[in-house]
Protein backbone atom coordinates (compact mmCIF):
# COMPACT_ATOMS: atom_id res chain seq x y z
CA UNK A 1 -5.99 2.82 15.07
CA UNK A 2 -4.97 5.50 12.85
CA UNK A 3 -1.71 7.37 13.39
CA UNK A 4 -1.84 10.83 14.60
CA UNK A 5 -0.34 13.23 11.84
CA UNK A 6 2.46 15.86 13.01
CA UNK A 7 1.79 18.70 10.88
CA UNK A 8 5.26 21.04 11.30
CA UNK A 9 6.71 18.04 13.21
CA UNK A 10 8.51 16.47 10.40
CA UNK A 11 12.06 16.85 10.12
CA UNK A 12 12.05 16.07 6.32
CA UNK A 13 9.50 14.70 3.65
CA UNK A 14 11.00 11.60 3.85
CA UNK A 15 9.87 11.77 7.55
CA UNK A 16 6.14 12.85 6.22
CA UNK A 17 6.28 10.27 3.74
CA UNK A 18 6.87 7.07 6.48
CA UNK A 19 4.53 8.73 8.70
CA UNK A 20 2.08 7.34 6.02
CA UNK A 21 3.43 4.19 4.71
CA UNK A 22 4.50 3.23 8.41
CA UNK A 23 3.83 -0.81 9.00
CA UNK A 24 5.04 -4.03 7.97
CA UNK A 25 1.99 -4.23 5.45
CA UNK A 26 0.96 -0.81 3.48
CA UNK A 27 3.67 -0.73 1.05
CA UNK A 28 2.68 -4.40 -0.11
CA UNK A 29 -1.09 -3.04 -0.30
CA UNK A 30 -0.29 -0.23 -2.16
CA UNK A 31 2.02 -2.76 -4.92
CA UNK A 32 -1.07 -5.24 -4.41
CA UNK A 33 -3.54 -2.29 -5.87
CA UNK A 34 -1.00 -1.07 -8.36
CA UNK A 35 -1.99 -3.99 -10.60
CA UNK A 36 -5.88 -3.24 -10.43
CA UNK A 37 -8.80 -2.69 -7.48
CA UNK A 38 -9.18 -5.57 -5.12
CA UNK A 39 -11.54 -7.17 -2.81
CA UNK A 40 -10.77 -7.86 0.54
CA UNK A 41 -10.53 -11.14 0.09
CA UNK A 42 -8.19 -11.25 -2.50
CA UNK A 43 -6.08 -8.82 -1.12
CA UNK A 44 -5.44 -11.52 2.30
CA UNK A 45 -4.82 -14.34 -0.56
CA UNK A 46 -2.00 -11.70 -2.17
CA UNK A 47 -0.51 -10.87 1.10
CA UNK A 48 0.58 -13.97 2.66
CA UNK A 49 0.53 -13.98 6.84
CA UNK A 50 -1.72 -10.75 7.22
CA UNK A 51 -4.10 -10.92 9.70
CA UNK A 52 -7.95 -9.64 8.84
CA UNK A 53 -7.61 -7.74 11.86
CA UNK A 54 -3.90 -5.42 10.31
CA UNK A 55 -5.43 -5.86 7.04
CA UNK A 56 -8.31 -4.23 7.52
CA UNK A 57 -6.49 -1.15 9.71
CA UNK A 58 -4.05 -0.81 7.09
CA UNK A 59 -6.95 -0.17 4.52
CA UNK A 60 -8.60 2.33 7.01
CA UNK A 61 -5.39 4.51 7.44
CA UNK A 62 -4.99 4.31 4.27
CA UNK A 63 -8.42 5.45 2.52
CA UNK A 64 -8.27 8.46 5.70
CA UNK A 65 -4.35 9.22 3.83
CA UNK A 66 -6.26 9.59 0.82
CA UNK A 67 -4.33 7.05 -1.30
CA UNK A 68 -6.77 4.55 -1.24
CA UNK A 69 -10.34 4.26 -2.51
CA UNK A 70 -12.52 1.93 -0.81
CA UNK A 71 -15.69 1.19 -3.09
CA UNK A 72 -19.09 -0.03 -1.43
CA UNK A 73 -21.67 -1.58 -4.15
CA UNK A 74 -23.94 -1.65 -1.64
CA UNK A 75 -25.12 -4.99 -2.43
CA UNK A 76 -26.02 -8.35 -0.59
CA UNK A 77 -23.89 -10.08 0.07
CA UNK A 78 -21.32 -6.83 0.44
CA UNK A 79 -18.86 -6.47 -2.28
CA UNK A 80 -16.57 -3.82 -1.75
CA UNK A 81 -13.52 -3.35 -3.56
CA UNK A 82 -10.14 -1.20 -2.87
CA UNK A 83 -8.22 0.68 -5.39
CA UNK A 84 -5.51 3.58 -5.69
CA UNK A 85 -6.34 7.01 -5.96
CA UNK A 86 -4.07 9.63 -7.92
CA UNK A 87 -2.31 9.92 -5.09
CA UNK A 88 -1.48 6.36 -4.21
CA UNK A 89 -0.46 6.09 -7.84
CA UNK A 90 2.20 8.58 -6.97
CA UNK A 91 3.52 7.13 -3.96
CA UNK A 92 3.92 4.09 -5.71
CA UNK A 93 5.98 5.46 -8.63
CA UNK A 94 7.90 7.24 -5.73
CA UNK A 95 8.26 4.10 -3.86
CA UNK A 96 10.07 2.65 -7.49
CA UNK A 97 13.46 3.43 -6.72
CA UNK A 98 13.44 2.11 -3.05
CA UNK A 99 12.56 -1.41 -4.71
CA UNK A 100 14.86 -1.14 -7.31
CA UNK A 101 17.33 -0.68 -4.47
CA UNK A 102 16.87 -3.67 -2.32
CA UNK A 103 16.37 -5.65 -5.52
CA UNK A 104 20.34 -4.09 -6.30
CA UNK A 105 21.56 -4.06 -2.83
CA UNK A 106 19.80 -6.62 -0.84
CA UNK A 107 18.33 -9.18 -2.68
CA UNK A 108 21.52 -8.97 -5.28
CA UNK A 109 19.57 -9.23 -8.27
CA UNK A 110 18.27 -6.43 -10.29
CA UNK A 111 15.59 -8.72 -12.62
CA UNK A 112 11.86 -7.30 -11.40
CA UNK A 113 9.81 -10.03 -9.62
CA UNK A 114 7.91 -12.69 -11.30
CA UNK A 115 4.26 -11.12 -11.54
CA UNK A 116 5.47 -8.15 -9.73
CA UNK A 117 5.60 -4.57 -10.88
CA UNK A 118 9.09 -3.78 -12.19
CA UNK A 119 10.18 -1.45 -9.39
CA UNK A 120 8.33 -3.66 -6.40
């Protein structure tokens, strides 16, 4: 179920901004796509202990935000395939800082992540 937007109800843009990466999963989508468009499939592999069911919602809330493309080949069997739009691009170079952060702060080392994008 999507979330309802606020227009005029936000107290600040980061306020806006969590309205749309809100849940446990989006922000691992969105560094998931940042390396290249997925399949479903593949995404579930990448994040370990999503359900189909979240997975799936998460996608859906985020291709209605706008920062993520969902591709249909319209083949048989389906092959569709999720990506980043401009905009997802963004958030994610916004979202840099945060992870350099907790890699600072909470984690306690400020080396990027094995295979992960250097601000993830």
């Amino acid at each position: 179920m999507a979330t309802a937007r606020r227009p005029g109800a936000y107290h600040c843009g980061i306020d806006a901004a969590m309205d749309v990466i809100g849940g446990r999963w989006k922000v691992l989508i969105l560094w998931a796509l940042e390396e290249g468009p997925r399949r479903f499939g593949a995404l579930r592999r990448t994040l370990d202990g999503v359900t189909e069911k979240v997975l799936a919602s998460h996608l859906r809330e985020m291709e209605e935000d706008g920062i993520v493309r969902r591709e249909d080949f319209g083949e048989v069997p389906p092959r569709v395939e999720y990506s980043l739009t401009p905009l997802g691009r963004s958030l994610n170079e916004a979202l840099g800082p945060l992870g350099d952060w907790g890699r600072a702060h909470v984690i306690g080392t400020a080396a990027p992540a094995p295979g992960r994008p250097t601000a993830g």
